[in-house]
C-alpha atoms as a PDB file:
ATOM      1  CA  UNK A   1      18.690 -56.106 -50.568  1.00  0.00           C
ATOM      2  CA  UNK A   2      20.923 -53.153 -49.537  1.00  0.00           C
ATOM      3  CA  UNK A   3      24.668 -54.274 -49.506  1.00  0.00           C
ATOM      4  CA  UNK A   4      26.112 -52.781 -46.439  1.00  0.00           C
ATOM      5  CA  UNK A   5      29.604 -54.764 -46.577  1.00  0.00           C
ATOM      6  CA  UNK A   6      31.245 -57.254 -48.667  1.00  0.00           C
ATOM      7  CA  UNK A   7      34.451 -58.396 -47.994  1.00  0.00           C
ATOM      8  CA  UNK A   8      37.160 -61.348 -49.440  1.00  0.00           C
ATOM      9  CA  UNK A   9      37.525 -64.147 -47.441  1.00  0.00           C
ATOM     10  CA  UNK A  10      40.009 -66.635 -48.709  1.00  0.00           C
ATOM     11  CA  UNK A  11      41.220 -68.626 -51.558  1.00  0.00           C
ATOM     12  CA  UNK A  12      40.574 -71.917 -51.356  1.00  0.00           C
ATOM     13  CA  UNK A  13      42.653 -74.452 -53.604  1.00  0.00           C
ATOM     14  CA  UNK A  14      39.533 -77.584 -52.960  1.00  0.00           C
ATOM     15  CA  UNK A  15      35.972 -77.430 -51.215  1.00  0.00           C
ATOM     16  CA  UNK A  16      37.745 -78.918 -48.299  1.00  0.00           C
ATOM     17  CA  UNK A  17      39.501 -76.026 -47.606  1.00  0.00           C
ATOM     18  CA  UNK A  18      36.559 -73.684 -47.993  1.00  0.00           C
ATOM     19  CA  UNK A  19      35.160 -71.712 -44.939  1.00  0.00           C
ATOM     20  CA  UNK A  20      32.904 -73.367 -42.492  1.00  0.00           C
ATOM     21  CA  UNK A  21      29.798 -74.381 -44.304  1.00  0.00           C
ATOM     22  CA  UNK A  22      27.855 -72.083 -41.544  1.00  0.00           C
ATOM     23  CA  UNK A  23      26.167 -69.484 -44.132  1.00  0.00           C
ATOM     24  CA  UNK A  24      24.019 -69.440 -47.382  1.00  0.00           C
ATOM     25  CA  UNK A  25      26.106 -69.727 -50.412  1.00  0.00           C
ATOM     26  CA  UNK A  26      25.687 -68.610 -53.980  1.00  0.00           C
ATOM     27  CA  UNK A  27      28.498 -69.078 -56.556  1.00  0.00           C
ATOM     28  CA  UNK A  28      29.336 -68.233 -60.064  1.00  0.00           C
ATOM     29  CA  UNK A  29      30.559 -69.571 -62.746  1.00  0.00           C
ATOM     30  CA  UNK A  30      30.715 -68.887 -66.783  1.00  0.00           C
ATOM     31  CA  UNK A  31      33.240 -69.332 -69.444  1.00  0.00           C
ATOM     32  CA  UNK A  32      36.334 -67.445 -69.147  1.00  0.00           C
ATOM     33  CA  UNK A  33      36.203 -63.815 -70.212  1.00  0.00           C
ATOM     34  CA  UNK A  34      32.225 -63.833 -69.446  1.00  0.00           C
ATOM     35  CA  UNK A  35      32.436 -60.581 -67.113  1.00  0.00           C
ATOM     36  CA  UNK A  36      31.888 -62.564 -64.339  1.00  0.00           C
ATOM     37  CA  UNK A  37      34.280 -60.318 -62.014  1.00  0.00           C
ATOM     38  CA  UNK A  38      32.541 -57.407 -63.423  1.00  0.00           C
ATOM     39  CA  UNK A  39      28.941 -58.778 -62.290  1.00  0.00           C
ATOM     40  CA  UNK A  40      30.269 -59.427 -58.733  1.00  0.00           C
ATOM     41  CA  UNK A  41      31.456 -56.112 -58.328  1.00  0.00           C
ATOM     42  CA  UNK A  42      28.540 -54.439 -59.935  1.00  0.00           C
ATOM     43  CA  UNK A  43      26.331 -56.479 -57.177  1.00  0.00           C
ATOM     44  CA  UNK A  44      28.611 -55.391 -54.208  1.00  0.00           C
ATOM     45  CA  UNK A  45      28.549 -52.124 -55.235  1.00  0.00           C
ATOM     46  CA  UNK A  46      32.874 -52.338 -54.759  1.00  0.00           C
ATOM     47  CA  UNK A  47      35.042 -52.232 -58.029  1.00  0.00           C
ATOM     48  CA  UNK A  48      38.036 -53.277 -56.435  1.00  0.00           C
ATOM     49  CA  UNK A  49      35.904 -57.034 -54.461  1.00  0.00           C
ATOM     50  CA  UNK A  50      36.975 -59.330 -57.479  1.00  0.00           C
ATOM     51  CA  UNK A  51      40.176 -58.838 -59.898  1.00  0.00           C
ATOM     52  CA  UNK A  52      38.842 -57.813 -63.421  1.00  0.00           C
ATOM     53  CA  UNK A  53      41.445 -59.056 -66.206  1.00  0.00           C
ATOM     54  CA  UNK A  54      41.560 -59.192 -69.760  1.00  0.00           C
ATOM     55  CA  UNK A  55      43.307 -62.455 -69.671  1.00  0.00           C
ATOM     56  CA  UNK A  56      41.329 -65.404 -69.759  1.00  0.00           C
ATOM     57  CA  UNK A  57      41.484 -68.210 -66.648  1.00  0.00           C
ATOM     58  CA  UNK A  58      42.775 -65.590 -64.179  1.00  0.00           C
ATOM     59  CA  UNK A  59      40.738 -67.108 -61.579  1.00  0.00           C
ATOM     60  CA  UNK A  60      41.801 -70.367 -60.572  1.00  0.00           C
ATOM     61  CA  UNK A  61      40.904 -70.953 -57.039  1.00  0.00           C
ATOM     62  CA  UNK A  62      37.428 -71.127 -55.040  1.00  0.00           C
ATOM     63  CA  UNK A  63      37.023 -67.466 -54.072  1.00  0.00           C
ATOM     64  CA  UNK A  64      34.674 -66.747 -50.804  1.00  0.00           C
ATOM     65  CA  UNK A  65      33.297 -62.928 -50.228  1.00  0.00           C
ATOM     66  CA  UNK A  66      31.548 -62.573 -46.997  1.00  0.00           C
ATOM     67  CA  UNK A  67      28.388 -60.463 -48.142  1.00  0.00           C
ATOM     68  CA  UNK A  68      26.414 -58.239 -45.078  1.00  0.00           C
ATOM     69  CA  UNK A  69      28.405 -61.357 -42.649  1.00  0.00           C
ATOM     70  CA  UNK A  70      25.114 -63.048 -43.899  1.00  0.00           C
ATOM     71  CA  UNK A  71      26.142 -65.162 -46.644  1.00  0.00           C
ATOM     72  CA  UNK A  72      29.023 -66.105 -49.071  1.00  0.00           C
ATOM     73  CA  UNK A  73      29.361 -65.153 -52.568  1.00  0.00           C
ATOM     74  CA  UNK A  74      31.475 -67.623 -54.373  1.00  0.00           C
ATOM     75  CA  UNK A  75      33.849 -66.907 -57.452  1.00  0.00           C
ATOM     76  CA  UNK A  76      34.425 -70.110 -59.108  1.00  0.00           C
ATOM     77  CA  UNK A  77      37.126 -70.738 -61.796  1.00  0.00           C
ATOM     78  CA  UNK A  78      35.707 -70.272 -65.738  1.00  0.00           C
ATOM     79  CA  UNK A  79      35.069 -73.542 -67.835  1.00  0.00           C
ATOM     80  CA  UNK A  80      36.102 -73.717 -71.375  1.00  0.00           C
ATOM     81  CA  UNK A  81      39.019 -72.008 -72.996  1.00  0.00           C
ATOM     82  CA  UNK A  82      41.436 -70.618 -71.285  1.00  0.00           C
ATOM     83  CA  UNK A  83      45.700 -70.045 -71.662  1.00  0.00           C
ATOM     84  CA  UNK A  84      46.542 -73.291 -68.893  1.00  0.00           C
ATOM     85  CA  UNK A  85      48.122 -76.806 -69.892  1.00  0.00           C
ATOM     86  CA  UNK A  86      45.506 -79.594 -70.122  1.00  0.00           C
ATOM     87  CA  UNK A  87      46.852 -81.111 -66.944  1.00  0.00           C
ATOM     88  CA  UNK A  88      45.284 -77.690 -65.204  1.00  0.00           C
ATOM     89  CA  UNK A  89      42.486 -77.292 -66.789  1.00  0.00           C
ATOM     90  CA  UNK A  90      41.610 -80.778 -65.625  1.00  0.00           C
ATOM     91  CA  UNK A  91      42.523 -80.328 -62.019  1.00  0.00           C
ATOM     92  CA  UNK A  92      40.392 -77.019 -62.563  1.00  0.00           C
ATOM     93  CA  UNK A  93      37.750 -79.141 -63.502  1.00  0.00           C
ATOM     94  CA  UNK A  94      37.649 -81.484 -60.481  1.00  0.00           C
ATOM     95  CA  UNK A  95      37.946 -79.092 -58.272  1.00  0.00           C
ATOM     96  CA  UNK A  96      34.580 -77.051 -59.685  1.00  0.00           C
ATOM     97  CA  UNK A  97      33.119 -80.658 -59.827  1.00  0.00           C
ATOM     98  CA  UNK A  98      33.885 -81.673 -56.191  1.00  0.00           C
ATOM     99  CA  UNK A  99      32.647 -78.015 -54.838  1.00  0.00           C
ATOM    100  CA  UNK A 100      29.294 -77.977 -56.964  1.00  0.00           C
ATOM    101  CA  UNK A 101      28.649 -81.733 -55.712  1.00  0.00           C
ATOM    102  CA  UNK A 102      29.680 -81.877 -52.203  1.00  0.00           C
ATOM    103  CA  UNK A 103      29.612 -78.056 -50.875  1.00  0.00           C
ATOM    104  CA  UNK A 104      26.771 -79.106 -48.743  1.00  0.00           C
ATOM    105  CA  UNK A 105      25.122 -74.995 -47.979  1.00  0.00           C
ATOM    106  CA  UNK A 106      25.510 -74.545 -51.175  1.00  0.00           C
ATOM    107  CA  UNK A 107      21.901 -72.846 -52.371  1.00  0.00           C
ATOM    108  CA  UNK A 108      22.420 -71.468 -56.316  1.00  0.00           C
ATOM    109  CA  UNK A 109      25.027 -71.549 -58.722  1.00  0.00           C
ATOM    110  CA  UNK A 110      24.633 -68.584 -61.261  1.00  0.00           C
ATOM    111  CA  UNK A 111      25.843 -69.812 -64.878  1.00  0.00           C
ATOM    112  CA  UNK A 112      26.734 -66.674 -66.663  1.00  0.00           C
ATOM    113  CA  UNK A 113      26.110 -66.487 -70.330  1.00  0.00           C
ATOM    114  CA  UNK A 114      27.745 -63.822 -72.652  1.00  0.00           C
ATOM    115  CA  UNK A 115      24.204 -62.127 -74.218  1.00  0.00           C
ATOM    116  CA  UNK A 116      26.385 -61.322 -77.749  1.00  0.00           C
ATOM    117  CA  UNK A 117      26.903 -64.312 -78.708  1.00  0.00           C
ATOM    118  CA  UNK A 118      23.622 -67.800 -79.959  1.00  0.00           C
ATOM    119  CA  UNK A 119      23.635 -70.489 -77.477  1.00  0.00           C
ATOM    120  CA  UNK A 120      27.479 -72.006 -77.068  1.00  0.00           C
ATOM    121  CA  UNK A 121      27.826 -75.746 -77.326  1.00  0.00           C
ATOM    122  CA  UNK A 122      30.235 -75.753 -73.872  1.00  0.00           C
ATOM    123  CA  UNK A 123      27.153 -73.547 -71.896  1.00  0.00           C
ATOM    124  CA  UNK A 124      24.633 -76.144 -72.851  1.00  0.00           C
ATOM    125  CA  UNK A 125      27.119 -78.891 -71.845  1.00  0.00           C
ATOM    126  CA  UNK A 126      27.240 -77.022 -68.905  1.00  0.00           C
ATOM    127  CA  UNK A 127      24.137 -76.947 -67.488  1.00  0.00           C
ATOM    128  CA  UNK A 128      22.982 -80.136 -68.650  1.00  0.00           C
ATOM    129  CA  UNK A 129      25.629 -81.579 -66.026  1.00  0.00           C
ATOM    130  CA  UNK A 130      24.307 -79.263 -63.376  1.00  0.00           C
ATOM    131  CA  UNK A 131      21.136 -80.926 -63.918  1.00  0.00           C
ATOM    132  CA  UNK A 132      22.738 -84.694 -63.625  1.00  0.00           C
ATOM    133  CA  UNK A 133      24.295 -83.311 -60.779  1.00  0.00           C
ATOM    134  CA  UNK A 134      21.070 -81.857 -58.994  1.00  0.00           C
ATOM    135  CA  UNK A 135      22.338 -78.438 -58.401  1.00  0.00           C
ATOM    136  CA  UNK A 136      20.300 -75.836 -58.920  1.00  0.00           C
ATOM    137  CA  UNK A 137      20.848 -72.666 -60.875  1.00  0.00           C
ATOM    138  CA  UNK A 138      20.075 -69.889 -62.677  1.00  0.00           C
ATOM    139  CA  UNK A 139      21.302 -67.985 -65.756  1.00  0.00           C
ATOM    140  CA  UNK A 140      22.767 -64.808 -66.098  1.00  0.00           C
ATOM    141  CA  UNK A 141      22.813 -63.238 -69.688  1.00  0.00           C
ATOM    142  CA  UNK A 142      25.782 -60.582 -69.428  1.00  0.00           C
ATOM    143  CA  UNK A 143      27.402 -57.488 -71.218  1.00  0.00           C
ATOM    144  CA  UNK A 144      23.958 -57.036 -72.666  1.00  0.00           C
ATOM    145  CA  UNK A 145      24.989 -52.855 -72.705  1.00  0.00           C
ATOM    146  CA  UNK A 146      27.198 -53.903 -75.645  1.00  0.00           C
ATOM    147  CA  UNK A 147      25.014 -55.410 -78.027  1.00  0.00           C
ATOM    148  CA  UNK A 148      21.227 -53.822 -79.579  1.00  0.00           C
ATOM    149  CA  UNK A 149      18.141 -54.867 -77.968  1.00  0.00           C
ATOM    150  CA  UNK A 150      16.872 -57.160 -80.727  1.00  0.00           C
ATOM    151  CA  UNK A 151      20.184 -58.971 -80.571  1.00  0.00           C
ATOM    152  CA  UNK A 152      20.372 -59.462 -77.209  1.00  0.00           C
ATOM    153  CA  UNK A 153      16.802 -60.776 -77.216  1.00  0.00           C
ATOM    154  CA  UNK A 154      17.527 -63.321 -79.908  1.00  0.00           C
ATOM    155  CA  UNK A 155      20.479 -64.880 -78.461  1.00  0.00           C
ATOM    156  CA  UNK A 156      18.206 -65.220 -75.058  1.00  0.00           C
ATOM    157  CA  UNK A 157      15.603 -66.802 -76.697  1.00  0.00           C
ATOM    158  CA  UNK A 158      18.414 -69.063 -78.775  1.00  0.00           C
ATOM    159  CA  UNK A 159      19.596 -70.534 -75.329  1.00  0.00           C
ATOM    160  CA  UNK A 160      16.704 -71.372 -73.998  1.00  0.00           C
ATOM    161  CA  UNK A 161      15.051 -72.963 -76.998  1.00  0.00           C
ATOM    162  CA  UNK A 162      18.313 -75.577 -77.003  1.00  0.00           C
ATOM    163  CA  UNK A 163      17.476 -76.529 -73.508  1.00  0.00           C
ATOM    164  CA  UNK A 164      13.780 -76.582 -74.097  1.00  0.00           C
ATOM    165  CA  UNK A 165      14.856 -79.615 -76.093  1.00  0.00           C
ATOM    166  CA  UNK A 166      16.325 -81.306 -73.413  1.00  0.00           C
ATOM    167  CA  UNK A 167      14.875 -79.949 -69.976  1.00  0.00           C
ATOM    168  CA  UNK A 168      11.113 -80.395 -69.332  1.00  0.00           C
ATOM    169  CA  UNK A 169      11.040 -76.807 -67.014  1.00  0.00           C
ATOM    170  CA  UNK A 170      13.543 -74.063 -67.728  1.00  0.00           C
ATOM    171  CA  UNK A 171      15.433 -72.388 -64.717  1.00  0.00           C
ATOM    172  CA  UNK A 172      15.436 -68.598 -63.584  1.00  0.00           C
ATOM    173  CA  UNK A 173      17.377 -66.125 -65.667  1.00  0.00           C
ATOM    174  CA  UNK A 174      18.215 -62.895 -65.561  1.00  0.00           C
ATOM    175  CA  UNK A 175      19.655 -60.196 -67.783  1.00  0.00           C
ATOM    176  CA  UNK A 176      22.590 -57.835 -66.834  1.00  0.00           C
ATOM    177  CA  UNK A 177      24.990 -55.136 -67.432  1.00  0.00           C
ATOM    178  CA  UNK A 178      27.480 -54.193 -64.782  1.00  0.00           C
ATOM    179  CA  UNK A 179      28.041 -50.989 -66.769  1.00  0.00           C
ATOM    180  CA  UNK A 180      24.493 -49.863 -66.041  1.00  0.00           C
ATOM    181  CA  UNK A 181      23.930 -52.010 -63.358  1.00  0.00           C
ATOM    182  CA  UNK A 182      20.909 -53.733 -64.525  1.00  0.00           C
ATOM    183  CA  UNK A 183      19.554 -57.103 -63.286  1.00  0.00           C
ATOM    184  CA  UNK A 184      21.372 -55.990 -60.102  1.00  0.00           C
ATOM    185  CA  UNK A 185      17.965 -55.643 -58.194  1.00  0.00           C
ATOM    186  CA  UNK A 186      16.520 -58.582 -59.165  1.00  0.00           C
ATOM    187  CA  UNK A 187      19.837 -60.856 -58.675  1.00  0.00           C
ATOM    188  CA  UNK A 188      19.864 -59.293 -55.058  1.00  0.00           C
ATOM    189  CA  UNK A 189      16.596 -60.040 -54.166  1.00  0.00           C
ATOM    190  CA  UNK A 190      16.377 -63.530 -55.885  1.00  0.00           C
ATOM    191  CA  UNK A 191      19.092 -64.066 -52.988  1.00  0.00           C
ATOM    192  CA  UNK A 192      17.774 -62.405 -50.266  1.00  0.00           C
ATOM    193  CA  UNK A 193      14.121 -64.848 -50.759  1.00  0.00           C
ATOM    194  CA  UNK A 194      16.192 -67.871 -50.827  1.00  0.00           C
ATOM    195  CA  UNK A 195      19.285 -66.936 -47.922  1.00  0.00           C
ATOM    196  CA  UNK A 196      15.884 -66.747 -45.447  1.00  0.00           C
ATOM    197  CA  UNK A 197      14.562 -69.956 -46.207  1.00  0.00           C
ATOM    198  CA  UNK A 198      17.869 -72.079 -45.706  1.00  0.00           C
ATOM    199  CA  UNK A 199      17.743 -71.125 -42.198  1.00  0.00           C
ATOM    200  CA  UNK A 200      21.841 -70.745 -42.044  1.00  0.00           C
ATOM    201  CA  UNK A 201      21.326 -67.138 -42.121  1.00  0.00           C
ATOM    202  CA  UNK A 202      20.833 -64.772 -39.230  1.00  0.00           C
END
């Protein structure tokens, strides 16, 4: 897929406010401090699309990109530790719940995984109430530039061994660096096959 334009759209405080549900969407999501802005920007090919920060929970609304005016891109609030009071973190949390469960042209959510680190308690919590919740998704193993090979390979593997003991078929994933841009390709046209079978898309 060759990204041609992708702009911001709005912040939305609840899926209610979101933009018409008109156009494939694909969010994502991690833990804070996950590079999560970084991936987005790598994929659009802009630096400036989503704020990077060094402050974890800097996101805290539903962000929409419009992506080639095809289909929306979807920056969702982290999950897991972050500098907020309780009483936010919890309206944080029924917010991402309420979007993931009721956003109805919703297509993928990516779950972003930091590749340094064995398989976190919180990610596996994670995706285990994805799959409750019926919504699919992939994983996205990040920074994976800033940790050797073998490393990176091991923590992989780590992950998906803990949900092999849960979850009878194991979903997509995909390894990535926005510094050198890999996985970009693949995350592109993972999107592209499924935005032209929902039919919402031009």
């Amino acid at each position: 897929m060759l990204i041609k334009s992708a702009e911001y759209v709005i912040s939305s405080p609840d899926f209610t406010k979101c933009p018409a549900p008109d156009k494939p969407e694909y969010a994502f999501i991690g833990r804070s401090n996950v590079g999560k802005s970084s991936l987005i920007n790598m994929l659009c090919d802009n630096r400036k699309l989503a704020k990077t920060s060094a402050t974890p929970g800097k996101t805290q609304m539903i962000n929409h990109f419009v992506v080639n005016k095809e289909w929306y891109l979807v920056d969702l609030p982290g999950y897991g530790f972050a500098k907020v009071s309780h009483n936010a973190r919890n309206r944080w949390g029924q917010m991402i719940e309420n979007y993931l469960r009721k956003r109805e042209n919703l297509v993928n959510v990516f779950v972003l995984l930091d590749s340094r680190h064995t398989a976190q308690k919180i990610d596996l919590e994670f995706v285990d109430q994805l799959g409750k919740w019926e919504v699919p998704f992939c994983l996205v193993f990040t920074k994976a530039d800033k940790e050797k090979q073998k490393t990176v390979s091991a923590n992989i593997r780590s992950f998906l061994d803990a949900m092999r003991k849960t979850w009878q078929f194991l979903p997509p994933h995909f390894v990535t660096s926005a510094v050198k841009k890999v996985g970009r390709d693949k995350i592109l046209d993972f999107i592209e096959g499924h935005t032209k079978q929902t039919g919402l898309s031009s």
